[in-house]
N, C-alpha and C. Protein backbone atom coordinates (compact mmCIF):
# COMPACT_ATOMS: atom_id res chain seq x y z
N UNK A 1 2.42 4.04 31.76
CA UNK A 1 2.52 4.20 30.31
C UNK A 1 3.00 2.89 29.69
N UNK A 2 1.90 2.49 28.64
CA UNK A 2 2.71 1.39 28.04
C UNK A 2 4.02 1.33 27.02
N UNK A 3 4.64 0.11 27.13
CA UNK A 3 5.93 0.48 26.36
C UNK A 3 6.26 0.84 24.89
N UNK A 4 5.96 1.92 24.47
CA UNK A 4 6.65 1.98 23.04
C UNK A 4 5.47 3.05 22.81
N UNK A 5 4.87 3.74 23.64
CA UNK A 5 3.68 4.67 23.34
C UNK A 5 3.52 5.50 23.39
N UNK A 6 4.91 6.47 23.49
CA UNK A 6 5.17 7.85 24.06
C UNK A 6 4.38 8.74 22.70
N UNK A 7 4.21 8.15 21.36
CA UNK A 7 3.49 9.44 20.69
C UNK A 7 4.29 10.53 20.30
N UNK A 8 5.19 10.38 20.51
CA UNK A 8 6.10 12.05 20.02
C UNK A 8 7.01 11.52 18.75
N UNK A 9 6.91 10.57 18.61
CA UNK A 9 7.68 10.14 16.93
C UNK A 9 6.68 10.69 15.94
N UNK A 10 7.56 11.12 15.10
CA UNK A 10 7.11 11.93 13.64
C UNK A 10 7.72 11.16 12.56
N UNK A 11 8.70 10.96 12.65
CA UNK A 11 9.48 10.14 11.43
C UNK A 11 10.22 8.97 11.99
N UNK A 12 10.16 7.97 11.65
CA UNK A 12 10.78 6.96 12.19
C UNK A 12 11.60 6.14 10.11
N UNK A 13 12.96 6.30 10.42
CA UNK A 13 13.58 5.42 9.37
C UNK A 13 14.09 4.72 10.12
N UNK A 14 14.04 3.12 9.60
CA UNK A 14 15.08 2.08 10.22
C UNK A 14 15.86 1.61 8.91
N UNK A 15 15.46 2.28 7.46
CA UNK A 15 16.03 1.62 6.12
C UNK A 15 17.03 0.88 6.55
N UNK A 16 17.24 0.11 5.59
CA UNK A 16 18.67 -0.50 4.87
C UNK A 16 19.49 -1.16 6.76
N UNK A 17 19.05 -1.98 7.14
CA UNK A 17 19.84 -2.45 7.65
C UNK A 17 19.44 -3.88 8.05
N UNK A 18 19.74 -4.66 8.87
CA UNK A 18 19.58 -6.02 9.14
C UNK A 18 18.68 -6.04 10.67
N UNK A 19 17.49 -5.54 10.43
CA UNK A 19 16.52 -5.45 11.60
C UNK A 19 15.21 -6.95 11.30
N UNK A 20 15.44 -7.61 12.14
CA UNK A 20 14.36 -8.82 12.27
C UNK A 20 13.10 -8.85 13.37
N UNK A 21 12.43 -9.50 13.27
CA UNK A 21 11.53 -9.50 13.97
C UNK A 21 10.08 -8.68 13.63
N UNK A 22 9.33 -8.37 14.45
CA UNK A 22 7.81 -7.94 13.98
C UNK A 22 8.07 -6.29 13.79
N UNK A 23 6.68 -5.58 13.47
CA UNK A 23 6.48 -4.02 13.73
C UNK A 23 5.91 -4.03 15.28
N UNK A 24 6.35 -3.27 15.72
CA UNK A 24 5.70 -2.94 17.13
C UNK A 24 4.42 -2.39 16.53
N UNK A 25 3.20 -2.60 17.24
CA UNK A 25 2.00 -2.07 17.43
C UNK A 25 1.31 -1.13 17.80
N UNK A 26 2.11 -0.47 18.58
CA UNK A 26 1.89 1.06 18.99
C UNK A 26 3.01 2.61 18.30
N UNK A 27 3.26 2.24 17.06
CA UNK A 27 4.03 2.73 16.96
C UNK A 27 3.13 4.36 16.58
N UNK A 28 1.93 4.42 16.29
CA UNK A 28 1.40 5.70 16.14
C UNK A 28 0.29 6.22 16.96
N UNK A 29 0.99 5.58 18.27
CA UNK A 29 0.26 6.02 19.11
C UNK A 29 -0.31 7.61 19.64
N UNK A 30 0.21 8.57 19.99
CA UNK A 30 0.16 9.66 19.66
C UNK A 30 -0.67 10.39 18.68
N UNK A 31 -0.45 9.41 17.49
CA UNK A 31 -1.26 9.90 16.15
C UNK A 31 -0.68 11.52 15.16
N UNK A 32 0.99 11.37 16.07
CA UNK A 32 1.96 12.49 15.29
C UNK A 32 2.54 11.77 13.57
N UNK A 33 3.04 10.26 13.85
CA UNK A 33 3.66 9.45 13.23
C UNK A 33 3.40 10.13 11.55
N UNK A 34 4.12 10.36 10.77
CA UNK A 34 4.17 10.86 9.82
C UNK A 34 5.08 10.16 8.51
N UNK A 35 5.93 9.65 9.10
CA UNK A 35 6.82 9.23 7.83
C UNK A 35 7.40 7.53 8.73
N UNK A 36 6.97 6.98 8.01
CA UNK A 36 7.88 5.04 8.69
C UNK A 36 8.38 4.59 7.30
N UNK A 37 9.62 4.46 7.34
CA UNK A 37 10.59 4.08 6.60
C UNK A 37 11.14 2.26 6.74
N UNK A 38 10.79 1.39 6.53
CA UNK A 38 11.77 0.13 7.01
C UNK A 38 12.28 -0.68 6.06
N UNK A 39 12.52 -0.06 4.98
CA UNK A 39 12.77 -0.43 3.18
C UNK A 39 14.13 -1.27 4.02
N UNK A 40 14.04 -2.21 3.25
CA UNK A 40 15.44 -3.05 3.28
C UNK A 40 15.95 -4.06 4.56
N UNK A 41 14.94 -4.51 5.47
CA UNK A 41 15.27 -5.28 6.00
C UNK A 41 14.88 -6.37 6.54
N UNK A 42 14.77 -7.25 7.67
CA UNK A 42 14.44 -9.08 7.30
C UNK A 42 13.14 -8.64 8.30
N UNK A 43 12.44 -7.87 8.14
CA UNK A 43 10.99 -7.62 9.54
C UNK A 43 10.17 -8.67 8.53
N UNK A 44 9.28 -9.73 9.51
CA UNK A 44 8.56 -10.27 9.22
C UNK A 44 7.13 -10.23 9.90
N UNK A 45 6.26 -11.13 10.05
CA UNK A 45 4.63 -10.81 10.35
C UNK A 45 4.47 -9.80 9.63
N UNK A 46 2.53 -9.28 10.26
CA UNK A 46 1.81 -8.87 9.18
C UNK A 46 2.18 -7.41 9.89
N UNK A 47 1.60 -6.24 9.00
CA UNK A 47 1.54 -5.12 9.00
C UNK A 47 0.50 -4.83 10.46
N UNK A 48 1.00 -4.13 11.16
CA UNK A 48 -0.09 -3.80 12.47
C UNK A 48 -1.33 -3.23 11.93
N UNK A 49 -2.76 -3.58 12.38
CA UNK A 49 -3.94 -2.88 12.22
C UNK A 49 -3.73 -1.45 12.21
N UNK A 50 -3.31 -1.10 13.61
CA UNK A 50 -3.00 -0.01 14.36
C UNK A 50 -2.92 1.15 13.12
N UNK A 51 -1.79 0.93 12.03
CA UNK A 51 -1.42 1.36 11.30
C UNK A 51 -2.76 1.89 10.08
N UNK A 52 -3.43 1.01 10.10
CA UNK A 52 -4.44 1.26 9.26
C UNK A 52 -5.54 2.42 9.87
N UNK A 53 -5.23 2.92 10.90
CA UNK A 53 -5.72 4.26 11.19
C UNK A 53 -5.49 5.30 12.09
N UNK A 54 -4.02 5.16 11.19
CA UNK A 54 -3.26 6.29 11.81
C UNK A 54 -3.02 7.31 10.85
N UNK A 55 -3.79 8.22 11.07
CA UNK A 55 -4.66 9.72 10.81
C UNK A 55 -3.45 10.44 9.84
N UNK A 56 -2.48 10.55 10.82
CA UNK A 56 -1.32 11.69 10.52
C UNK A 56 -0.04 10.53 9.55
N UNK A 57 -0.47 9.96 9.12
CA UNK A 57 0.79 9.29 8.37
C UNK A 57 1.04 10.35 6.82
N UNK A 58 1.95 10.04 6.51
CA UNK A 58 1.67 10.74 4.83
C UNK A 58 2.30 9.50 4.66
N UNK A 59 3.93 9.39 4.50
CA UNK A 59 4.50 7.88 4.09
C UNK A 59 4.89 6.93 4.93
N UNK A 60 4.66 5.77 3.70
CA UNK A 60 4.46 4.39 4.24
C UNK A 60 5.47 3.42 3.15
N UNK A 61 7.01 3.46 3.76
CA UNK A 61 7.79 2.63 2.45
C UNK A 61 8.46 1.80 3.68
N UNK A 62 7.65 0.17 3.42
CA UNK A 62 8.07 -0.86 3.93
C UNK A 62 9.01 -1.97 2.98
N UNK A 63 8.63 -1.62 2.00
CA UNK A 63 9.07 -2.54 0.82
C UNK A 63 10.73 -3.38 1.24
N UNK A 64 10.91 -4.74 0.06
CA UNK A 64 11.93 -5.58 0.85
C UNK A 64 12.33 -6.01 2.04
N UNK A 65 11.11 -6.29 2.83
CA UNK A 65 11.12 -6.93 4.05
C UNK A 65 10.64 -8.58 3.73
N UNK A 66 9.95 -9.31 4.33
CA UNK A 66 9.01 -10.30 4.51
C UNK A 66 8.17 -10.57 5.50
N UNK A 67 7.42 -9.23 5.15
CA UNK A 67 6.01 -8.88 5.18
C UNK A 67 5.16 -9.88 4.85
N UNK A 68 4.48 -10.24 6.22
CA UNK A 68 2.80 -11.29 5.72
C UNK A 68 1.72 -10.71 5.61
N UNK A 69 0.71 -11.76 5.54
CA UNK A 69 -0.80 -11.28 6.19
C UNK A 69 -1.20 -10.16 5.25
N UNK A 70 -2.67 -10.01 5.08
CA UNK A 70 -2.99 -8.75 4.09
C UNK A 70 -3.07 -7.46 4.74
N UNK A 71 -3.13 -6.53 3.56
CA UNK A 71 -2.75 -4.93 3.88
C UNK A 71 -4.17 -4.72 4.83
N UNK A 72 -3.83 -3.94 5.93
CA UNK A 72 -4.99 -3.53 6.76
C UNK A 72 -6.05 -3.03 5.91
N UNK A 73 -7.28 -2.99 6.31
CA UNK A 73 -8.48 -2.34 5.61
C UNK A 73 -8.52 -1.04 6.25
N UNK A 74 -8.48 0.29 5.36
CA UNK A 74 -8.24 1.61 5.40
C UNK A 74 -7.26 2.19 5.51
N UNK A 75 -6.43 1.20 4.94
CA UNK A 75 -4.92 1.91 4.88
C UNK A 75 -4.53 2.68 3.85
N UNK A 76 -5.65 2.59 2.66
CA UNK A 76 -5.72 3.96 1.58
C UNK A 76 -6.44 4.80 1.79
N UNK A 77 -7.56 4.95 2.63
CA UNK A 77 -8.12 6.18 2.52
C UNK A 77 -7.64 7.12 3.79
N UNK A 78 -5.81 7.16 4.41
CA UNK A 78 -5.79 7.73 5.21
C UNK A 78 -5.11 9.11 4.97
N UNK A 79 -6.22 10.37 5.48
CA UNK A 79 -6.34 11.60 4.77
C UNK A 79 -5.17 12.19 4.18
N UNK A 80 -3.75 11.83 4.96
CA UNK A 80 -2.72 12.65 4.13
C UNK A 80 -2.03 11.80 3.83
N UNK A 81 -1.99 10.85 3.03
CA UNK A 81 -1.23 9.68 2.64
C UNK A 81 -0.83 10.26 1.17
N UNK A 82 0.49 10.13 1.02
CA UNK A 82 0.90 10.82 -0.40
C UNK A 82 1.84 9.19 -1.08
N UNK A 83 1.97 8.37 -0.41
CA UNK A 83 3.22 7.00 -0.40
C UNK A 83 2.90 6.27 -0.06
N UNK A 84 2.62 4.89 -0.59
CA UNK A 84 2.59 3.29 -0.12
C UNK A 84 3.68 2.67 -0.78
N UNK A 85 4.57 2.53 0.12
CA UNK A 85 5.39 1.23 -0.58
C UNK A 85 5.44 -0.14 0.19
N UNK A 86 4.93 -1.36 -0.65
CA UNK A 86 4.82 -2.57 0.16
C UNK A 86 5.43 -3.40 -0.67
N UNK A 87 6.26 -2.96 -1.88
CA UNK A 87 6.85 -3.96 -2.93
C UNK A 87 7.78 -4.96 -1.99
N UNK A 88 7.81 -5.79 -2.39
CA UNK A 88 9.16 -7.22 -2.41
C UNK A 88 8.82 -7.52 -1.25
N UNK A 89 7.55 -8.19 -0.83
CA UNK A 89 7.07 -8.68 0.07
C UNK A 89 6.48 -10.00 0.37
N UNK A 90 6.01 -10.65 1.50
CA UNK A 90 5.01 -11.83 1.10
C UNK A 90 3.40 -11.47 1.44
N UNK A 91 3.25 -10.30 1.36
CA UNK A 91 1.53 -9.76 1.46
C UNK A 91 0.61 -10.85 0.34
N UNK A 92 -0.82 -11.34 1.06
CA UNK A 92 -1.38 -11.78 0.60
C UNK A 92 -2.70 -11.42 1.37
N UNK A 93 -3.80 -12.15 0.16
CA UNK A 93 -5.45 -11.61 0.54
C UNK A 93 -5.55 -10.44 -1.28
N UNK A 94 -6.56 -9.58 -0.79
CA UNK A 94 -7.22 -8.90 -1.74
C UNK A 94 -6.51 -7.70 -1.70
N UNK A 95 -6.84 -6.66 -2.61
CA UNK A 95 -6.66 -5.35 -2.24
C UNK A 95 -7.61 -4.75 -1.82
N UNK A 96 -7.34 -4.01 -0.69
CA UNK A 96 -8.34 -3.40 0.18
C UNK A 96 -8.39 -2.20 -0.25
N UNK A 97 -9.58 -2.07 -1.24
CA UNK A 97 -10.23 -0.90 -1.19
C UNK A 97 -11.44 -0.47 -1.13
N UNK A 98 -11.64 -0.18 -0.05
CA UNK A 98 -13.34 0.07 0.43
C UNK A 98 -13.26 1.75 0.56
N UNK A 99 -14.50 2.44 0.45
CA UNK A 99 -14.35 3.33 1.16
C UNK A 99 -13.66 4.37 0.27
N UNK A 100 -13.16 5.37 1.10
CA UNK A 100 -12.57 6.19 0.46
C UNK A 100 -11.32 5.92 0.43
N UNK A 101 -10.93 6.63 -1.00
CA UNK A 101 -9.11 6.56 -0.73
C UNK A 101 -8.32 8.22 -0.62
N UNK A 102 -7.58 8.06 0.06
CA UNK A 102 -7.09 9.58 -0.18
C UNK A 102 -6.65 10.45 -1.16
N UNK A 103 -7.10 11.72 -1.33
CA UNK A 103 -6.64 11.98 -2.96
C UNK A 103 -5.24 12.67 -2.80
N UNK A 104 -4.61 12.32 -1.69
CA UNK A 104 -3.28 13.02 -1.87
C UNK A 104 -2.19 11.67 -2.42
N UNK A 105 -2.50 10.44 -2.55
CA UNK A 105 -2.04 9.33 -2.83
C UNK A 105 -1.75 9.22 -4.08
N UNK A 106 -0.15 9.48 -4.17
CA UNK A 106 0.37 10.07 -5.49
C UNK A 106 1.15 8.52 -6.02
N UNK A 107 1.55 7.81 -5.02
CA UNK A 107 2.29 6.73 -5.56
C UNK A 107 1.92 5.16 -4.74
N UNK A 108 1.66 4.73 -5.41
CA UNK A 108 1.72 3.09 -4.67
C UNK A 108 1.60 2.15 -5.48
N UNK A 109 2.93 1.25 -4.49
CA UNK A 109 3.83 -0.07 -5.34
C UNK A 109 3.41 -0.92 -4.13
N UNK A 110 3.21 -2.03 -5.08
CA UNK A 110 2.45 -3.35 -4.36
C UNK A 110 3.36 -4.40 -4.95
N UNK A 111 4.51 -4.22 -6.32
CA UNK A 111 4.96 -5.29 -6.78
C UNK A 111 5.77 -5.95 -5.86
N UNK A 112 5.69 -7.06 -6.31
CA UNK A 112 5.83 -8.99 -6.11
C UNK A 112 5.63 -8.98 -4.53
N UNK A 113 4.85 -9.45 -4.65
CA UNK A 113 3.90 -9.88 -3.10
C UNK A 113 3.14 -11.23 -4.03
N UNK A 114 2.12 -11.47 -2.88
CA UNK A 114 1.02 -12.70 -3.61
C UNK A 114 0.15 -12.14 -3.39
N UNK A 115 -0.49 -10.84 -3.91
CA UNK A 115 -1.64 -10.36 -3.68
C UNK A 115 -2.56 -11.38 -4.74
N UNK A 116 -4.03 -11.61 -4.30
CA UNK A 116 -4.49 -12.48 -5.50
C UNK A 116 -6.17 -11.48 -5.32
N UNK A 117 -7.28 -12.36 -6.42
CA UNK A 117 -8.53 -12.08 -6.17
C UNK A 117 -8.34 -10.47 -7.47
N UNK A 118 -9.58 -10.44 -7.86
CA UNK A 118 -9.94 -9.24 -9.04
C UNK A 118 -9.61 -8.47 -8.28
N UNK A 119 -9.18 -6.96 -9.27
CA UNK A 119 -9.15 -5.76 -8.79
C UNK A 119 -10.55 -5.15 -9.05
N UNK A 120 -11.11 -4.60 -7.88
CA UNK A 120 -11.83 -4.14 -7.55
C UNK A 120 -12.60 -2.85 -8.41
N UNK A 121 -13.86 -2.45 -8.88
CA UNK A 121 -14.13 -1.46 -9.42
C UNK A 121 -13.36 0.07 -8.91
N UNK A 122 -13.55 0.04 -7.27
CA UNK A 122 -13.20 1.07 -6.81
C UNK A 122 -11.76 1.06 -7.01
N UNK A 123 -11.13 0.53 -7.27
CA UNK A 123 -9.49 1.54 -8.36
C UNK A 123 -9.95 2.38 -9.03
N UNK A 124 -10.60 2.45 -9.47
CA UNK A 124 -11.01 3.84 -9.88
C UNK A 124 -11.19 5.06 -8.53
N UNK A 125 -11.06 4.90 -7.75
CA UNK A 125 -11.04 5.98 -6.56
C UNK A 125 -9.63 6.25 -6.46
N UNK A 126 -8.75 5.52 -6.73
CA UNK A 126 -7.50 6.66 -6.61
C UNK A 126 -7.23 7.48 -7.64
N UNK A 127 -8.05 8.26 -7.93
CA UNK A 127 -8.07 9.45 -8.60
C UNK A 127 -6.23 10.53 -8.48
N UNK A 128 -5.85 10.10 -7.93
CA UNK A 128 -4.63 11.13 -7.48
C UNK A 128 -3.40 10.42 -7.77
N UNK A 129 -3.50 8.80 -8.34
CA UNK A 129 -2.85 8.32 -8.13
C UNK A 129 -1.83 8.07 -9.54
N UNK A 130 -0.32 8.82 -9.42
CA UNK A 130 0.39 9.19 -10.46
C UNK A 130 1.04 7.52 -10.87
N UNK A 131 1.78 6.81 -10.27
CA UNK A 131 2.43 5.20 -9.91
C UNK A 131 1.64 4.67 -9.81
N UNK A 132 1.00 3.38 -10.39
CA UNK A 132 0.41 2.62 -9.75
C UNK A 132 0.99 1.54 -10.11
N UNK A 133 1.81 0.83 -9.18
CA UNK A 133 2.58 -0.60 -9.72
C UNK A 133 2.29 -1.65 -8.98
N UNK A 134 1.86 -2.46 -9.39
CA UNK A 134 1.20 -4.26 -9.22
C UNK A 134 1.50 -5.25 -9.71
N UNK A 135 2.46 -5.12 -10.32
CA UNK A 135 3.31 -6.07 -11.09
C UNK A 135 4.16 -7.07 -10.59
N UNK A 136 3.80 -8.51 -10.79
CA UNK A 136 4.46 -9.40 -10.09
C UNK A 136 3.86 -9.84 -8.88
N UNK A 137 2.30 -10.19 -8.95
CA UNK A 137 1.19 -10.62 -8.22
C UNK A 137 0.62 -11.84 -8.59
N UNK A 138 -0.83 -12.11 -8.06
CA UNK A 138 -1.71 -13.07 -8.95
C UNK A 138 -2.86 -12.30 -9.06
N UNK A 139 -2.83 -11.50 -9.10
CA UNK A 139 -3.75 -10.56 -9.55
C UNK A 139 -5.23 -11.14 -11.00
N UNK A 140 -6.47 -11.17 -10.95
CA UNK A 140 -6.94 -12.30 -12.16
C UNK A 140 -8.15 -11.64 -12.80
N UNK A 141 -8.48 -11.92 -13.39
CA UNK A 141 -9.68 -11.35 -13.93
C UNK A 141 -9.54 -10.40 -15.10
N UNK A 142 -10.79 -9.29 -15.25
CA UNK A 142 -10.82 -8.05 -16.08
C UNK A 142 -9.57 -7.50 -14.96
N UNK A 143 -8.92 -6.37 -16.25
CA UNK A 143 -8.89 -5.07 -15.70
C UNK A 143 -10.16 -4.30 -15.45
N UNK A 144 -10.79 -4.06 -14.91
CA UNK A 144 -11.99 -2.75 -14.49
C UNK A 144 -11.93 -1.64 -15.78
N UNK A 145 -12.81 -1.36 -16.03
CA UNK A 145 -12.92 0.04 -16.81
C UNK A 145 -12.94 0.81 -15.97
N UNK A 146 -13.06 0.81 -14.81
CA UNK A 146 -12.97 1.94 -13.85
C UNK A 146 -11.54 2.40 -13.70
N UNK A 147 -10.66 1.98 -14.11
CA UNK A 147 -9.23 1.96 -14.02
C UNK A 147 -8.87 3.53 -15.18
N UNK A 148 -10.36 4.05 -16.25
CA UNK A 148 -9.62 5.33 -17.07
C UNK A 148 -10.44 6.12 -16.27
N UNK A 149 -10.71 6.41 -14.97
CA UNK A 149 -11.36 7.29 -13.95
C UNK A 149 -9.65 7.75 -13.40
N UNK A 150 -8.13 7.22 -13.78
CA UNK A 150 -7.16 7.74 -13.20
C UNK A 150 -6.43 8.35 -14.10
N UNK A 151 -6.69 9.88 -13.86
CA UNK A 151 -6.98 11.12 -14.69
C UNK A 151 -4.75 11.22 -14.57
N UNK A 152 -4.43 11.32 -13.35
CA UNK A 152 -3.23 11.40 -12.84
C UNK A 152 -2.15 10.45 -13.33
N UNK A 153 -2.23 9.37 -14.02
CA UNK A 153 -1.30 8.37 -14.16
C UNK A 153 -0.31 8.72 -15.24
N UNK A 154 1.15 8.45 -14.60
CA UNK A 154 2.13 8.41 -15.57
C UNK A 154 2.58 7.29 -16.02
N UNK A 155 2.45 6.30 -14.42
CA UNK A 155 3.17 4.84 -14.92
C UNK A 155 2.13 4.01 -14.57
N UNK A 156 1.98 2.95 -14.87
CA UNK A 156 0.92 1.96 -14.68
C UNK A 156 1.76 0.70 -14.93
N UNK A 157 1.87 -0.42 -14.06
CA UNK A 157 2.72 -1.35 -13.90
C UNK A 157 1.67 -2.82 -13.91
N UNK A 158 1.47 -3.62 -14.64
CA UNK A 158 0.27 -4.42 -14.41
C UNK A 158 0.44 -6.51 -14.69
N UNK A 159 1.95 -5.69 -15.07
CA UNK A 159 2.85 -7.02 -15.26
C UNK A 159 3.39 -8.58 -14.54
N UNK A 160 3.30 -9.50 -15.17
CA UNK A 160 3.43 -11.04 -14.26
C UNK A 160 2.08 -10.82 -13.31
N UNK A 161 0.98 -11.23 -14.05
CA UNK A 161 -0.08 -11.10 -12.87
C UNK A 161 -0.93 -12.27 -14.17
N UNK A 162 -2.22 -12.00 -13.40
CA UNK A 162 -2.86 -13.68 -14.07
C UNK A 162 -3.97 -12.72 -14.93
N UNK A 163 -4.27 -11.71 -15.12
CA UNK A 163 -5.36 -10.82 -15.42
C UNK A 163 -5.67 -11.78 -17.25
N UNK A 164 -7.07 -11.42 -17.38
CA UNK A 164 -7.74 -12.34 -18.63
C UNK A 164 -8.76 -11.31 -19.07
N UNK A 165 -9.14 -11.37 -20.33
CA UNK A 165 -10.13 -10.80 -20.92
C UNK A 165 -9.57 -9.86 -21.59
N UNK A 166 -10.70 -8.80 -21.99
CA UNK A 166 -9.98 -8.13 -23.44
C UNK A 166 -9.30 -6.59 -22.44
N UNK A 167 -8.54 -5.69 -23.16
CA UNK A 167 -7.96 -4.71 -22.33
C UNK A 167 -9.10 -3.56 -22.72
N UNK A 168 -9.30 -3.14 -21.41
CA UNK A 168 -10.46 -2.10 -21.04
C UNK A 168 -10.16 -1.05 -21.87
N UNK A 169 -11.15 -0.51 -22.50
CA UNK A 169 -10.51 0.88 -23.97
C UNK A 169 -10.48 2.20 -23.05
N UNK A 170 -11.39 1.88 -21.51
CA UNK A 170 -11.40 3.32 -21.11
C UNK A 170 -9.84 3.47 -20.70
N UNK A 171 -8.64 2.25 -20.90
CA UNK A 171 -7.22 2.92 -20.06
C UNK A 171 -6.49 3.85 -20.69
N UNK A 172 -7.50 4.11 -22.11
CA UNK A 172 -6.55 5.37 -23.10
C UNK A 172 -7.09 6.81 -22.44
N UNK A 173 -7.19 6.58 -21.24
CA UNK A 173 -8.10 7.89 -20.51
C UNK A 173 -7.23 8.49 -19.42
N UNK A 174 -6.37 7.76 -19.57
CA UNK A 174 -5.88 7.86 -18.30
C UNK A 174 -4.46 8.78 -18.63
């Protein structure tokens, strides 16, 4: 058995403490992994692939680490994902949204990272999505009109980012 692959973790918190070094790579091995908590401490490198398709996650609050490298591709459309937190990070690249996103994806914070590059039409696929905070990026371009396809939104965060052009009329839809 390799080391760290036993599969029987469901919730893993390491919050709030002074933990350095990488994410282990097998941490959802099993494919039980349900809740990873590591808010608040000095973990650096990028987010494991691994992670980007692991089935059984719902939350994902990494935020205030120094976090690299961009967010895995399919790390929103994973079926019971209700939480992304990747705020206060150094994530960079695009936002990855291909594909489907999950419609149980009620909240996700991306602020101050260096995410850069347009937001994508498909923001409009998180249909479910109540938070959406991006604020404190380089984020550039239009906002998308696809952006009043988010029927669910209470807060919308879009602030310190490089975005240009006129503001999309479909966001009174939202």
């Amino acid at each position: 058995e390799k080391r760290g692959e036993n599969g029987r973790l469901h919730l893993v918190d390491l919050s709030s403490n002074k933990l350095t070094g990488t994410l282990p790579p097998n941490m959802c091995a099993g494919n039980k992994l349900e809740t990873l908590i590591t808010l608040g401490n000095f973990l650096f490198g990028s987010i494991p692939e691994s992670l980007g398709k692991c089935e059984s996650l719902t939350r994902i609050r990494m935020g205030e680490n120094f976090l690299n490298g961009s967010i895995p591709k399919g790390r929103f459309g994973l079926p019971k994902l209700t939480q992304v937190e990747l705020q206060d990070n150094y994530l960079t690249g695009e936002l990855p949204v291909t594909g489907s996103v999950s419609v149980n994806l009620g909240q996700l914070s991306l602020s101050n990272n260096q995410l850069s590059g347009q937001l994508p039409p498909a923001i409009g696929n998180f249909t479910g999505v109540q938070k959406l905070l991006l604020d404190g990026n380089k984020f550039e371009g239009p906002i998308p009109s696809e952006v009043g396809r988010l029927q669910q939104l209470s807060k919308i965060d879009f602030s310190h980012n490089l975005f240009s052009g006129g503001i999309a009329p479909e966001i009174s839809r939202c």
